[in-house]
Protein backbone atom coordinates (compact mmCIF):
# COMPACT_ATOMS: atom_id res chain seq x y z
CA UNK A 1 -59.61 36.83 29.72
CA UNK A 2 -62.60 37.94 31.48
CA UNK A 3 -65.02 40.37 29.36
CA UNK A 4 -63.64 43.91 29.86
CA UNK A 5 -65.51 47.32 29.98
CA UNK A 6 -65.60 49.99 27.34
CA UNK A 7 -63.49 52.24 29.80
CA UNK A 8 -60.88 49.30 30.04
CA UNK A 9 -60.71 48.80 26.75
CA UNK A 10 -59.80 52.39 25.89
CA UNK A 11 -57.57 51.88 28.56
CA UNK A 12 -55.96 49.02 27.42
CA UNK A 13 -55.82 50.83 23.56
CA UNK A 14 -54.41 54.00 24.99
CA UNK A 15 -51.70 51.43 26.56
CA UNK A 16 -50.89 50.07 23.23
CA UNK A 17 -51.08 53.23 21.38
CA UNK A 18 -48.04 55.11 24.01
CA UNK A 19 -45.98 51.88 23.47
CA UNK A 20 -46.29 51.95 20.25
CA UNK A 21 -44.88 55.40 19.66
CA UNK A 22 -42.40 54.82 22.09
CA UNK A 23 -40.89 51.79 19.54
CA UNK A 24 -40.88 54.22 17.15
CA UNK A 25 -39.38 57.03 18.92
CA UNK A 26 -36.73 54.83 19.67
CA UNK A 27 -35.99 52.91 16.59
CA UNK A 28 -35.44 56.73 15.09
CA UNK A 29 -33.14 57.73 17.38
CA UNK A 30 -31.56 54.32 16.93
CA UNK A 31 -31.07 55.20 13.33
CA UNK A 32 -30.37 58.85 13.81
CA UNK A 33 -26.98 58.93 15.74
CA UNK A 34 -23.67 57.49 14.63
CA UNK A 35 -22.37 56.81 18.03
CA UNK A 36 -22.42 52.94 18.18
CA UNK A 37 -23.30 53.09 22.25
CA UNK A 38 -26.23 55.30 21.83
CA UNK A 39 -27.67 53.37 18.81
CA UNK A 40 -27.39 49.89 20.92
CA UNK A 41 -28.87 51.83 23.86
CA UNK A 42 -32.16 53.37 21.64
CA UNK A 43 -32.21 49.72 19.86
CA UNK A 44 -32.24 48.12 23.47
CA UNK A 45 -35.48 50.97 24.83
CA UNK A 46 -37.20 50.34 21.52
CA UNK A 47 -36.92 46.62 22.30
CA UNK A 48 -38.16 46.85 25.84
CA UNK A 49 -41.26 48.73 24.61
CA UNK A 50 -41.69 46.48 22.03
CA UNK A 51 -42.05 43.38 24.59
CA UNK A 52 -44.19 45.93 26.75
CA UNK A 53 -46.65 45.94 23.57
CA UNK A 54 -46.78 42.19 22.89
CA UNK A 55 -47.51 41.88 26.37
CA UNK A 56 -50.47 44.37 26.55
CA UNK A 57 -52.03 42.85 23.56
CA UNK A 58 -51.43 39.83 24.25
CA UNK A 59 -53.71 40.03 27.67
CA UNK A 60 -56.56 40.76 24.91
CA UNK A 61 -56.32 37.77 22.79
């Protein structure tokens, strides 16, 4: 990857940071609720963020 800029890199970091609580965010809800439907629905969200994060980070290895 080509060298980024300070600016992109908080960027990028700021990226990273929102996904990250977004797995989170999810993954507690998951856990919160006993309806079986919501839980796979959180769990599914939390999953799709997740892959959104190793994506991001990956562009910076």
């Amino acid at each position: 990857m080509a060298n980024l800029t300070e600016k992109e890199l908080s960027s990028m970091n700021d990226l990273l940071n929102g996904e990250e609580q977004l797995v989170k965010k999810f993954q507690m809800l998951a856990e919160s609720t006993t309806d079986q439907e919501l839980k796979d629905t959180f769990s599914s969200i939390s999953q799709k963020h997740q892959n959104h994060f190793n994506s991001i980070y990956s562009k910076l290895q």
